[in-house]
N, C-alpha and C. Protein backbone atom coordinates (compact mmCIF):
# COMPACT_ATOMS: atom_id res chain seq x y z
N UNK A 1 36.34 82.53 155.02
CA UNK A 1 37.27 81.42 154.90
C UNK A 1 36.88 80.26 155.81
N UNK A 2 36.52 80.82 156.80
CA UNK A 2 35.77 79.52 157.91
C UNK A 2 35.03 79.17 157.43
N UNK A 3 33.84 79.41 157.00
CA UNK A 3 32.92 78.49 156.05
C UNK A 3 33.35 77.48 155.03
N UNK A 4 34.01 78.36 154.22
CA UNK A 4 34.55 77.17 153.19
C UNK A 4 35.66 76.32 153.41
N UNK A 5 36.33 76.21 154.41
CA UNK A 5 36.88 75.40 155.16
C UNK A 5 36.13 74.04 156.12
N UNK A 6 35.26 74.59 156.60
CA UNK A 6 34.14 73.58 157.02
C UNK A 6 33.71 73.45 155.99
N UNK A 7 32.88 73.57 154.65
CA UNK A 7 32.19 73.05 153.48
C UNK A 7 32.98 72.08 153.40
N UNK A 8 34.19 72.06 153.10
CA UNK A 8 34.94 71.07 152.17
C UNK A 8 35.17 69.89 153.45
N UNK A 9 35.43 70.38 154.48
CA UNK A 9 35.84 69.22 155.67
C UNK A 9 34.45 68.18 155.84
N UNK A 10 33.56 69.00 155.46
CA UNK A 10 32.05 68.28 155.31
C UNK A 10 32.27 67.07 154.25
N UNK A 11 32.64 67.65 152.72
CA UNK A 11 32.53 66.99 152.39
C UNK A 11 33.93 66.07 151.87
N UNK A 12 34.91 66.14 152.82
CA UNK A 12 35.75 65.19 152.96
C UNK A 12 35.94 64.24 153.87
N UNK A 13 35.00 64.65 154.92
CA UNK A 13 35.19 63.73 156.09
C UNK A 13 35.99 64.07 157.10
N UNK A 14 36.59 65.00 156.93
CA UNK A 14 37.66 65.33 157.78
C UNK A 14 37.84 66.44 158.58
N UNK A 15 38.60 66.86 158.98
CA UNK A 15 39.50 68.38 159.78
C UNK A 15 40.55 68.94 159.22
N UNK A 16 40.87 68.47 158.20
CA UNK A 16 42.60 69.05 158.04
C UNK A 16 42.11 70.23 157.40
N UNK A 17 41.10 70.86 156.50
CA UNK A 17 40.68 72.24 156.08
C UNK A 17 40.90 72.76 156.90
N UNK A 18 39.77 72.83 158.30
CA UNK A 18 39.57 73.98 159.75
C UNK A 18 41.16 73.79 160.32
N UNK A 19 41.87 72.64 160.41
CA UNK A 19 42.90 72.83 160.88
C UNK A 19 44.14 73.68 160.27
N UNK A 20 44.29 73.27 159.17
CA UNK A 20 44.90 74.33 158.32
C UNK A 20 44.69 76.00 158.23
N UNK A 21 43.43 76.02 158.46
CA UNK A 21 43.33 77.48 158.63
C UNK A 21 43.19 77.64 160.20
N UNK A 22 43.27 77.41 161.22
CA UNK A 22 43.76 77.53 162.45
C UNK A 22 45.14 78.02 162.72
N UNK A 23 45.73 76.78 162.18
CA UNK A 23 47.53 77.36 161.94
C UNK A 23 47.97 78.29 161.03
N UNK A 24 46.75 78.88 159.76
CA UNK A 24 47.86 80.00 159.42
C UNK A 24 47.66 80.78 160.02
N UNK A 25 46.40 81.33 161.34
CA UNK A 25 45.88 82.41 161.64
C UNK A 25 46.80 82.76 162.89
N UNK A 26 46.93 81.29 163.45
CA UNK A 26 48.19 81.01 164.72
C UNK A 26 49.74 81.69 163.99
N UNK A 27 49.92 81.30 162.97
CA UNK A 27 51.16 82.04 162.25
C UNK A 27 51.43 83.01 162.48
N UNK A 28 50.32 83.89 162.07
CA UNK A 28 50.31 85.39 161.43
C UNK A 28 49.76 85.83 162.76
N UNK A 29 49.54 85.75 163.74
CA UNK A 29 49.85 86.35 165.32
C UNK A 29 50.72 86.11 165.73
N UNK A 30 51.13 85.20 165.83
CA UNK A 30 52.61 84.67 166.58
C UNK A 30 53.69 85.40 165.98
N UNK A 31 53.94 85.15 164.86
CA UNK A 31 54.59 85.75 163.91
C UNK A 31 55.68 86.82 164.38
N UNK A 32 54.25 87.99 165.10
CA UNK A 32 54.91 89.06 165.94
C UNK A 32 55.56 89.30 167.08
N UNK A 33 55.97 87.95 167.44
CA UNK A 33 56.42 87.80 168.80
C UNK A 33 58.03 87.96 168.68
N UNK A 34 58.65 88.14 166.88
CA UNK A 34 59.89 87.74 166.72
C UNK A 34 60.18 88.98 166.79
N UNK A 35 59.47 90.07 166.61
CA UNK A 35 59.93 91.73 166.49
C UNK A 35 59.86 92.06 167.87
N UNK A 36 60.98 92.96 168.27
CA UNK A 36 60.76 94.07 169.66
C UNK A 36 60.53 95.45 169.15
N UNK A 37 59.71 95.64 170.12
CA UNK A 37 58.84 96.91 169.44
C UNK A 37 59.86 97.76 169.75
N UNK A 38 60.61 98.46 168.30
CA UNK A 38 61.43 99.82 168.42
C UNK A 38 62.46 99.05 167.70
N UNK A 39 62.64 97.65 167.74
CA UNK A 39 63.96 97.53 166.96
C UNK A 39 63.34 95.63 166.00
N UNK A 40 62.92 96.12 165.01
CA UNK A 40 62.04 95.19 164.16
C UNK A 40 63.15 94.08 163.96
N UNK A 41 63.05 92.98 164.05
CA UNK A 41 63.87 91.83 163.56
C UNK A 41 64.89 91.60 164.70
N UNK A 42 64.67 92.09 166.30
CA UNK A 42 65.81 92.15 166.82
C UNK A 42 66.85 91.16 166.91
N UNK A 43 68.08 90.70 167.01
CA UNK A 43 69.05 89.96 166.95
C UNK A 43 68.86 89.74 168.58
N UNK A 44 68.62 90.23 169.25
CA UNK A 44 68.29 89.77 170.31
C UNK A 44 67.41 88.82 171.34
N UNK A 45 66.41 88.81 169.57
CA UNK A 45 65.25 87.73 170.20
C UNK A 45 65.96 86.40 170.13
N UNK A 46 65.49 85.29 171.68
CA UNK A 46 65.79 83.92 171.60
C UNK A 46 64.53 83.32 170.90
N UNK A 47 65.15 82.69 169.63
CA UNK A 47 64.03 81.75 168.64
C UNK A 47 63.21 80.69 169.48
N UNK A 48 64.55 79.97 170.08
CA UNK A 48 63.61 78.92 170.81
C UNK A 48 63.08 79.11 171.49
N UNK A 49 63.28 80.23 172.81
CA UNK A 49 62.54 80.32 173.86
C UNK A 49 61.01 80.98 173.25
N UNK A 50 61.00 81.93 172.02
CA UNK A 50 60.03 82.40 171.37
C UNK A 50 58.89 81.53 171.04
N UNK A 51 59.60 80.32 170.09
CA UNK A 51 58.58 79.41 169.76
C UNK A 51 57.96 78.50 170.99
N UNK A 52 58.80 78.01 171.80
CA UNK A 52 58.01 77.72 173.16
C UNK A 52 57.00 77.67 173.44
N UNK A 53 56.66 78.92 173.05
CA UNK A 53 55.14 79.17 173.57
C UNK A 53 54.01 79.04 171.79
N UNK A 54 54.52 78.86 171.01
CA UNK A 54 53.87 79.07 170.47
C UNK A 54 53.35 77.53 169.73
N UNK A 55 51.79 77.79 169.00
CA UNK A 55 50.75 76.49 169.11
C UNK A 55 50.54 76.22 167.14
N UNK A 56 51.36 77.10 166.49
CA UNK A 56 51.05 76.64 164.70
C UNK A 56 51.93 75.92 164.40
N UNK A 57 52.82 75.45 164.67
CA UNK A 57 53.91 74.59 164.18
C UNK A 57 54.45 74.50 163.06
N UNK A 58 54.97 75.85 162.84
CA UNK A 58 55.72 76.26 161.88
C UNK A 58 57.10 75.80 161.93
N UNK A 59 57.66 75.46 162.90
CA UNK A 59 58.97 74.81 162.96
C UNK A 59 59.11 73.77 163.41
N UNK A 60 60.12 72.92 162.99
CA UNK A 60 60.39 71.62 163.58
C UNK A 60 61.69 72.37 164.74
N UNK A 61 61.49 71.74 165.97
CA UNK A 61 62.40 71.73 167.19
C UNK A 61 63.96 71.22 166.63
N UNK A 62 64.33 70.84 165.66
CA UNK A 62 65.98 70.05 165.46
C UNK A 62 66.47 71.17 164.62
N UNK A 63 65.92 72.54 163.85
CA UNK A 63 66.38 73.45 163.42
C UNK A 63 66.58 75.14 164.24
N UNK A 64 65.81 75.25 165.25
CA UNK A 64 65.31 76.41 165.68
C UNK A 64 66.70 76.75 166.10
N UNK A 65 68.12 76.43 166.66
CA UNK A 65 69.10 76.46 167.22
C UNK A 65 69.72 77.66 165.82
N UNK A 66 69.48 77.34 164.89
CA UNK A 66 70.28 77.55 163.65
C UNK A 66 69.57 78.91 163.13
N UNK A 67 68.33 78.91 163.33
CA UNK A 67 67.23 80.50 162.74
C UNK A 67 67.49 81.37 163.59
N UNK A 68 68.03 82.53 162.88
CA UNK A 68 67.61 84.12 163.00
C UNK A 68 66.57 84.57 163.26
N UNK A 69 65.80 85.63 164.30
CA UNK A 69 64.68 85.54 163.95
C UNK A 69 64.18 86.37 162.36
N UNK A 70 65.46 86.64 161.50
CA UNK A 70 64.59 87.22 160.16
C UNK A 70 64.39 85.66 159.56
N UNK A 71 64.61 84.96 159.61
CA UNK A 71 64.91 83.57 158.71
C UNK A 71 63.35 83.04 159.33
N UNK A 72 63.31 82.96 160.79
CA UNK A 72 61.96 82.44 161.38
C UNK A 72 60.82 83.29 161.15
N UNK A 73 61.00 84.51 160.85
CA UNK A 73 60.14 85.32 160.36
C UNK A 73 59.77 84.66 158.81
N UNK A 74 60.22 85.00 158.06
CA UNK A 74 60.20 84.56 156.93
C UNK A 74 59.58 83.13 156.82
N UNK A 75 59.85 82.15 157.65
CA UNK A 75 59.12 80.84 157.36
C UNK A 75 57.97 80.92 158.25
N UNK A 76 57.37 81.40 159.03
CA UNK A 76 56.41 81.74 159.43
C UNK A 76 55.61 82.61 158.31
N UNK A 77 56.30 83.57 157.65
CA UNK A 77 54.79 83.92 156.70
C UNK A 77 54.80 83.27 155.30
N UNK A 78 55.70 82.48 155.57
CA UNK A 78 55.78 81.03 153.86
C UNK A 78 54.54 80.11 154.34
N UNK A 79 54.47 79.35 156.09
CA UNK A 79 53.90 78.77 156.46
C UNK A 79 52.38 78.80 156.64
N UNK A 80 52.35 80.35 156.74
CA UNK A 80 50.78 80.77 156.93
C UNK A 80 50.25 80.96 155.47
N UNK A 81 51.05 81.73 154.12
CA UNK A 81 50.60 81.10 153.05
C UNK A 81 50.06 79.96 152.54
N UNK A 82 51.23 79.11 153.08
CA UNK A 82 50.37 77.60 152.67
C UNK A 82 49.53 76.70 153.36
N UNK A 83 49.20 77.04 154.16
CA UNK A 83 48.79 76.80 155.36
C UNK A 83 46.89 77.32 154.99
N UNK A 84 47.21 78.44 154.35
CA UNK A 84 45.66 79.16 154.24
C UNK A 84 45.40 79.04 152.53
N UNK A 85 46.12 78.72 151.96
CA UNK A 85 46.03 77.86 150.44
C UNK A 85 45.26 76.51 150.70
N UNK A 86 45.79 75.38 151.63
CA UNK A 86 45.28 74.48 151.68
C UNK A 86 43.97 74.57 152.58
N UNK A 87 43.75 75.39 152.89
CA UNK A 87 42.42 75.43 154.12
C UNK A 87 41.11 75.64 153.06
N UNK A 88 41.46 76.09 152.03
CA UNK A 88 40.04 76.54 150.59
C UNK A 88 40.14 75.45 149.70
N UNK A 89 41.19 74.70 149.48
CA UNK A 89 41.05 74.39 148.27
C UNK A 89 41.20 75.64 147.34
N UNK A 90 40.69 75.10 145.92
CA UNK A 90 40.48 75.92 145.01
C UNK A 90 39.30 76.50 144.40
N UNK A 91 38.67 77.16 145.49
CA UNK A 91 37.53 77.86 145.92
C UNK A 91 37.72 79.22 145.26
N UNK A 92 37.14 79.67 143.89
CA UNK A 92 37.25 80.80 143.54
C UNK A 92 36.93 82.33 144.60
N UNK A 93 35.87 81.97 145.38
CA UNK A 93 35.54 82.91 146.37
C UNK A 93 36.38 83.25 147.58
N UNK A 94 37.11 81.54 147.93
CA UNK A 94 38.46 82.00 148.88
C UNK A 94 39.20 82.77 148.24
N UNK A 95 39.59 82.57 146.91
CA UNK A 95 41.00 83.68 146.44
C UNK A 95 40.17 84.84 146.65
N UNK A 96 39.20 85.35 146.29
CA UNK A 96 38.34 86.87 146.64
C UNK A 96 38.85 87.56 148.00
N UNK A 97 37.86 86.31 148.75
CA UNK A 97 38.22 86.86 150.13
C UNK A 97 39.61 86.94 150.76
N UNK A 98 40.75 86.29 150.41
CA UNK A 98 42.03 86.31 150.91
C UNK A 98 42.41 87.53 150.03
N UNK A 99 41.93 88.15 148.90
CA UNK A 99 42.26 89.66 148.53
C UNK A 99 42.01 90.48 148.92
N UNK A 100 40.48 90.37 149.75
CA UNK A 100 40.03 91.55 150.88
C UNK A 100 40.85 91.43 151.93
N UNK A 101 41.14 89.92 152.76
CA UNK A 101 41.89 90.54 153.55
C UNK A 101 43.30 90.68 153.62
N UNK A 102 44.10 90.43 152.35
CA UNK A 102 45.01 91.73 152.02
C UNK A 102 44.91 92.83 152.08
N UNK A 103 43.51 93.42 151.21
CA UNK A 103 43.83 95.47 151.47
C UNK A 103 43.21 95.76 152.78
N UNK A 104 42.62 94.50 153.69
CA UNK A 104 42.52 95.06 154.61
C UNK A 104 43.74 95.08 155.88
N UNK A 105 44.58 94.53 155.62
CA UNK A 105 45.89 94.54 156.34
C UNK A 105 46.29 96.02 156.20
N UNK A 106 46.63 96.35 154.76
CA UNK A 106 47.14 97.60 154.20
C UNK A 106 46.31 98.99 154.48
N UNK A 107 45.30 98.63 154.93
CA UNK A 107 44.34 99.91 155.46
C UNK A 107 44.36 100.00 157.09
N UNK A 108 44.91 99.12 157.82
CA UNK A 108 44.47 98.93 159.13
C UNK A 108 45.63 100.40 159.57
N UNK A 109 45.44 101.14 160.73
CA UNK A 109 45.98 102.38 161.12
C UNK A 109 47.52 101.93 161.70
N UNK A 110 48.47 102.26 161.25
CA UNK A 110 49.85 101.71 162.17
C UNK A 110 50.35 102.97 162.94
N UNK A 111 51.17 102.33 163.85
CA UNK A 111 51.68 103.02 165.07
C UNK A 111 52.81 103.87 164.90
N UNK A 112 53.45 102.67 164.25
CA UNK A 112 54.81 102.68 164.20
C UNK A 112 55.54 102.20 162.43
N UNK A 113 56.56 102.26 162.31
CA UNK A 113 57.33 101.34 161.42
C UNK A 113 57.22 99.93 161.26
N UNK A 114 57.44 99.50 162.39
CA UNK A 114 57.23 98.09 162.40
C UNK A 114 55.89 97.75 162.26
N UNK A 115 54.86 98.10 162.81
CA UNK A 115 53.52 97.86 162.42
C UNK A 115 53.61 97.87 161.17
N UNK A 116 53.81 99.27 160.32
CA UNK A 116 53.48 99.15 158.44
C UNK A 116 54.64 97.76 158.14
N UNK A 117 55.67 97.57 158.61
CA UNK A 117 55.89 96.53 158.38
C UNK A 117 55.37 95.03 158.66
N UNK A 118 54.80 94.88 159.47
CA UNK A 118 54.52 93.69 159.30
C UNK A 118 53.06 93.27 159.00
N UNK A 119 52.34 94.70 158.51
CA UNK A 119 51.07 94.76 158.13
C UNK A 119 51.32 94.67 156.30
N UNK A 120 52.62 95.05 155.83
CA UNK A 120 53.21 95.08 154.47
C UNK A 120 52.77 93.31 154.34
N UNK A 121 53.77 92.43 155.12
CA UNK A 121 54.15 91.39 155.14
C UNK A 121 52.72 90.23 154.83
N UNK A 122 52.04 90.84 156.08
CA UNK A 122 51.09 90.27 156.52
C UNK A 122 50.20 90.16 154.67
N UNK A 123 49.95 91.49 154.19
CA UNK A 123 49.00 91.52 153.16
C UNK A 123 49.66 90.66 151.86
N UNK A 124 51.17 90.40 152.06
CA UNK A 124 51.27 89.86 151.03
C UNK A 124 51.65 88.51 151.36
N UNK A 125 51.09 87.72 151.76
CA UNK A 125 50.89 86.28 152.31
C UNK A 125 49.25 85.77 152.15
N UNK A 126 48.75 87.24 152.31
CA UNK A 126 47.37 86.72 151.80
C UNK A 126 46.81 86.55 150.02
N UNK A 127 47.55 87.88 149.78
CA UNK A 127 47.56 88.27 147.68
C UNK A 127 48.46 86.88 147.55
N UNK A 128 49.64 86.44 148.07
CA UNK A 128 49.98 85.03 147.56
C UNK A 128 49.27 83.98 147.40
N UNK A 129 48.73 84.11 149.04
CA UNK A 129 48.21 82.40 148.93
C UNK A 129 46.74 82.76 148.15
N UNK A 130 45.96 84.07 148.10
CA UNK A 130 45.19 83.91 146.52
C UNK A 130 45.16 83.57 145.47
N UNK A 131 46.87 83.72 145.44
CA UNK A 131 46.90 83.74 143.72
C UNK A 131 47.12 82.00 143.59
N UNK A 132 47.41 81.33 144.56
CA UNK A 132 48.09 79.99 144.75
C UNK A 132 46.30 78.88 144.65
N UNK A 133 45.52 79.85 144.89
CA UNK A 133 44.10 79.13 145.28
C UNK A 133 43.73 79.27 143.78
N UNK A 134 43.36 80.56 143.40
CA UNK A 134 43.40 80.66 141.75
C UNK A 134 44.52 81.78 141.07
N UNK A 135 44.86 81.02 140.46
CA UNK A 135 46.13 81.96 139.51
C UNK A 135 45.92 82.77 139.07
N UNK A 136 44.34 82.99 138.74
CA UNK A 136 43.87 83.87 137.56
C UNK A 136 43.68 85.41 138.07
N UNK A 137 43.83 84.89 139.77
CA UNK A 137 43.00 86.67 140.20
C UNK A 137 44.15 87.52 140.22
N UNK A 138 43.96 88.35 138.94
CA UNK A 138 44.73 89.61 138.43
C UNK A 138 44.39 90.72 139.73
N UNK A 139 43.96 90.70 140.33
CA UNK A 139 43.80 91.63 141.51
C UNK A 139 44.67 91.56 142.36
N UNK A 140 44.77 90.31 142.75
CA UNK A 140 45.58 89.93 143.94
C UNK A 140 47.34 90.18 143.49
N UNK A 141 47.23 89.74 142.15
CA UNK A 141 48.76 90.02 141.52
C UNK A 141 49.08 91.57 140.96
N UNK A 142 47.99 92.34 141.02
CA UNK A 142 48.30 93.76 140.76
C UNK A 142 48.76 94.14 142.25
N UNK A 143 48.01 94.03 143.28
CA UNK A 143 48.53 94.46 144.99
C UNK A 143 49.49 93.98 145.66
N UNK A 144 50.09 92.18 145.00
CA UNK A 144 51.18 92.11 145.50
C UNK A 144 52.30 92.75 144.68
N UNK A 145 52.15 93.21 143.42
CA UNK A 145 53.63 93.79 142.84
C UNK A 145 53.82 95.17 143.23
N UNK A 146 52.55 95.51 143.54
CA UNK A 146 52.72 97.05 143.98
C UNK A 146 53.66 96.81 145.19
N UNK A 147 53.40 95.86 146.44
CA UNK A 147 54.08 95.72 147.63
C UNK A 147 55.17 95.24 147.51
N UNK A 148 55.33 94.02 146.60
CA UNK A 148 57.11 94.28 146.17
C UNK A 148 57.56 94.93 145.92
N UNK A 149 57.40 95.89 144.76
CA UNK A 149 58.18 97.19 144.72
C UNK A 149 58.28 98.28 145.38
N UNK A 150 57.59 98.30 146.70
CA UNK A 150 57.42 99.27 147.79
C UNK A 150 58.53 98.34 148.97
N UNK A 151 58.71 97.15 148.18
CA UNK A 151 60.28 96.72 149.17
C UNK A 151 60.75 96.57 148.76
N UNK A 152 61.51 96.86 147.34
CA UNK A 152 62.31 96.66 146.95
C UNK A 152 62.55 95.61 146.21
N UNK A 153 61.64 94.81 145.96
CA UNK A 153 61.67 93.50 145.21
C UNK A 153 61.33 93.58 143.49
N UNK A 154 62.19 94.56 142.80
CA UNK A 154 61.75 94.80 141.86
C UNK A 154 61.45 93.86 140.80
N UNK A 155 62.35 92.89 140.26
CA UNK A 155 62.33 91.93 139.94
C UNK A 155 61.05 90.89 139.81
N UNK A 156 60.66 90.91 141.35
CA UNK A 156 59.51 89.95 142.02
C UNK A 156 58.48 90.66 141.37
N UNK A 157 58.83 92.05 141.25
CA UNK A 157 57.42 92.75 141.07
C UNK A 157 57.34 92.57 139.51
N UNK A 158 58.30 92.90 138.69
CA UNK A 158 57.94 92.67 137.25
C UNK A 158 57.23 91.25 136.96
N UNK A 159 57.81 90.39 137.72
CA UNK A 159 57.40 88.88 136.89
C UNK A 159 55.67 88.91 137.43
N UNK A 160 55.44 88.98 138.64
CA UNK A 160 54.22 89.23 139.26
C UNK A 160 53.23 90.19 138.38
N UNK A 161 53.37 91.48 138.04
CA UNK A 161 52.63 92.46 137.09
C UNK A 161 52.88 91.79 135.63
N UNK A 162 53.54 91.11 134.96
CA UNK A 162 53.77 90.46 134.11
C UNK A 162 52.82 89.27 133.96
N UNK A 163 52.69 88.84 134.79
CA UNK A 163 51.60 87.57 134.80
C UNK A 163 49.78 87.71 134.88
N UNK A 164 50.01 89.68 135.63
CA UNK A 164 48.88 89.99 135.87
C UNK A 164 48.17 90.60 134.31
N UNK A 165 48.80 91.31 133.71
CA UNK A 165 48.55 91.71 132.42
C UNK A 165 47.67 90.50 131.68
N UNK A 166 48.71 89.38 131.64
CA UNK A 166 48.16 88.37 130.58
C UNK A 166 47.21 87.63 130.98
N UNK A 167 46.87 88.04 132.18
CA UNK A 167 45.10 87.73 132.68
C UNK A 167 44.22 88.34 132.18
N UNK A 168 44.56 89.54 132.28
CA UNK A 168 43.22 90.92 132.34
C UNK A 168 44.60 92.46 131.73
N UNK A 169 44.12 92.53 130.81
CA UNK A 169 44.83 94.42 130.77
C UNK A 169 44.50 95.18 130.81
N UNK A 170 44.20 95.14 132.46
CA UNK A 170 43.79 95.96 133.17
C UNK A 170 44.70 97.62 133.09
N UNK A 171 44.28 98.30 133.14
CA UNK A 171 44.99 99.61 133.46
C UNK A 171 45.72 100.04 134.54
N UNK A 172 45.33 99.61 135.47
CA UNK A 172 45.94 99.25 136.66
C UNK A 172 47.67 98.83 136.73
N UNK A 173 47.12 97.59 136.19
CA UNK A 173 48.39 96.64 136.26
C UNK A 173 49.13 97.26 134.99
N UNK A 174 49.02 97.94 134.04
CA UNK A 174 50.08 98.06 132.69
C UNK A 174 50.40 99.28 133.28
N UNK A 175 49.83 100.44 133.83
CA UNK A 175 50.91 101.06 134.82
C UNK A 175 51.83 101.20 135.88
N UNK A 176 51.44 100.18 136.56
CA UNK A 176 52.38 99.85 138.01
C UNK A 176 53.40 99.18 136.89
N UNK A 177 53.18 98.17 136.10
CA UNK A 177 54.23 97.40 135.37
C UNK A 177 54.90 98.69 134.64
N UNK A 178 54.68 99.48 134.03
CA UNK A 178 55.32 100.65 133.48
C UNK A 178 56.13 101.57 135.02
N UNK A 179 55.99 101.40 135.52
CA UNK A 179 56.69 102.11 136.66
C UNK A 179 57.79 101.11 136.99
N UNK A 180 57.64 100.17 137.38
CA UNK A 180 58.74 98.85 137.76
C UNK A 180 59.88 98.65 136.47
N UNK A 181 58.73 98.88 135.34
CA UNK A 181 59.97 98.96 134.23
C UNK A 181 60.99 99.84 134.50
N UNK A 182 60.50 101.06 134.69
CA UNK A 182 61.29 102.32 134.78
C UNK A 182 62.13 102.30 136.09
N UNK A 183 61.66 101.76 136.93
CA UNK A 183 62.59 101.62 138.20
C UNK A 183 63.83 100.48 137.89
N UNK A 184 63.81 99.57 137.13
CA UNK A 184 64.38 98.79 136.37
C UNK A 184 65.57 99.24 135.53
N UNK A 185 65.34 100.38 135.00
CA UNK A 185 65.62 101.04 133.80
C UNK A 185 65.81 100.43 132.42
N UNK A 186 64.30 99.69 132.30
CA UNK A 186 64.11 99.43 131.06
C UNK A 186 62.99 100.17 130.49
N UNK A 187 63.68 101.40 129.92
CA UNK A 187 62.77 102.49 129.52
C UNK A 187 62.01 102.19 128.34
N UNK A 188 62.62 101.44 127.44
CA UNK A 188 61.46 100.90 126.20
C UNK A 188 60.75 100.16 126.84
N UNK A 189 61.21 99.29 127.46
CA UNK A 189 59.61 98.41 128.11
C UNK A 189 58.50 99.25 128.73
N UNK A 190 59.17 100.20 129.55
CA UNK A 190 58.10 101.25 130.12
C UNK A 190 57.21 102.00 129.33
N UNK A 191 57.77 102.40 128.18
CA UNK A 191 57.23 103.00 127.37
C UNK A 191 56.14 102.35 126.63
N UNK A 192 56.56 101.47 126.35
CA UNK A 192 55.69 100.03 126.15
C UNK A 192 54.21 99.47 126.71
N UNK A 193 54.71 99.59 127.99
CA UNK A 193 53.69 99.85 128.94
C UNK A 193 52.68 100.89 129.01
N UNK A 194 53.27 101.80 129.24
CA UNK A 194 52.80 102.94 128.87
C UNK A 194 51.62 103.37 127.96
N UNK A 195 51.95 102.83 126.94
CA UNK A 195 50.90 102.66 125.58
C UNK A 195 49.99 102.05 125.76
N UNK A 196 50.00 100.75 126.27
CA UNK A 196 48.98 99.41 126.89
C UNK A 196 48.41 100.23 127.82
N UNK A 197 48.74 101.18 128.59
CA UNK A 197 47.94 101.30 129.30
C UNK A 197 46.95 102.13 129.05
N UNK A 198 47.48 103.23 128.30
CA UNK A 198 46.33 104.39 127.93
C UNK A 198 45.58 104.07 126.44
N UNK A 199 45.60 102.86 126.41
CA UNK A 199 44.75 102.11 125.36
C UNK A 199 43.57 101.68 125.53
N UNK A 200 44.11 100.61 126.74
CA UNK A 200 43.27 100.09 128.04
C UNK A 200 42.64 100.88 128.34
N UNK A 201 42.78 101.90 129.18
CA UNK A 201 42.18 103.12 130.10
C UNK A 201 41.10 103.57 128.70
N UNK A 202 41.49 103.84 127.51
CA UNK A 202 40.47 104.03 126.67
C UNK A 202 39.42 103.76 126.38
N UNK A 203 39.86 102.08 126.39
CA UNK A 203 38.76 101.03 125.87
C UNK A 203 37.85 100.61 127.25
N UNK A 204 38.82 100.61 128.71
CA UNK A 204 37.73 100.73 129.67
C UNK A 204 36.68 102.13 129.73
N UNK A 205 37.04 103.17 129.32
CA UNK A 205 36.01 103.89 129.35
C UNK A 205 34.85 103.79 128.57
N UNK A 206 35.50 103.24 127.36
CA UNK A 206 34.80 103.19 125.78
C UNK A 206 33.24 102.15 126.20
């Protein structure tokens, strides 16, 4: 991502690429400063005194009085999404690499709860801002619906595996989408799915 962030600043004249990807990387460390280790999201953290110290400027100072830290959480990993969207452009190889380092979030060893949580979080800020660089990478939208529906975002996850299908029908994706159906309880759609998939799975072997 550093490379092609400098490519393009090359040939724009500018900094705002390298800078952009500075601040989402500042994000997504900082990020963790809003959790106390043992009690994730604590109500106890002070926002402002938190951001204080911190150098991505994810918040403007005339709101911080008013954020939770789940609310400042949350715009901190909206911020580092877009933040690392605009640092590529629409660099087919950035969306690649922002999919590696999604599953590499999801592979890294956790401690605790809160670690798989905010290593959950973390990977799907990167499968976003992929899909935001190119729409098309059915990869990145098969790993984030899997992680929505591993939080509960079922909904998020259908429209997401829904979009991934009509890229690529992949086998992959027409079963996770057949599972979300069913968690849904839209059992004809699942079933539906279902079929697409061991069609697929056919014709990929074929």
């Amino acid at each position: 991502l550093q490379m092609i962030a400098q490519a393009l600043d090359v040939q724009t004249g500018t900094e705002r690429h390298r800078k952009s990807l500075t601040a989402a990387r500042q994000a997504l460390r900082e990020v963790d400063d809003f959790a106390n280790r043992g009690s994730q999201l604590s109500g106890d953290v002070d926002v402002v005194h938190v951001v204080s110290g911190h150098r991505c400027g994810a918040l403007a100072d005339d709101e911080l009085p008013s954020l939770t830290p789940l609310l400042a959480t949350q715009r901190y990993y909206t911020f580092a999404q877009e933040q690392l969207a605009a640092a590529v452009g629409h660099v087919p190889a950035a969306s690649l690499a922002m999919f590696g380092l999604g599953k590499l979030q999801t592979s890294l060893p956790a401690t605790g709860s809160d670690d798989q949580t905010a290593a959950t979080a973390k990977a799907m800020v990167y499968y976003q801002a992929a899909m935001m660089v190119e729409p098309r990478n059915f990869l990145a939208a098969n790993e984030l619906g899997v992680l929505l529906g591993r939080v509960g975002q079922w909904e998020d996850a259908r429209q997401v595996l829904l979009h991934g299908v009509t890229l690529e029908p992949n086998p992959a994706l027409w079963r996770n989408l057949a599972a979300v159906h069913r968690r849904l309880g839209e059992e004809q759609l699942a079933r539906l799915a279902e079929n697409e998939w061991r069609m697929s799975a056919q014709q990929q072997r074929a």
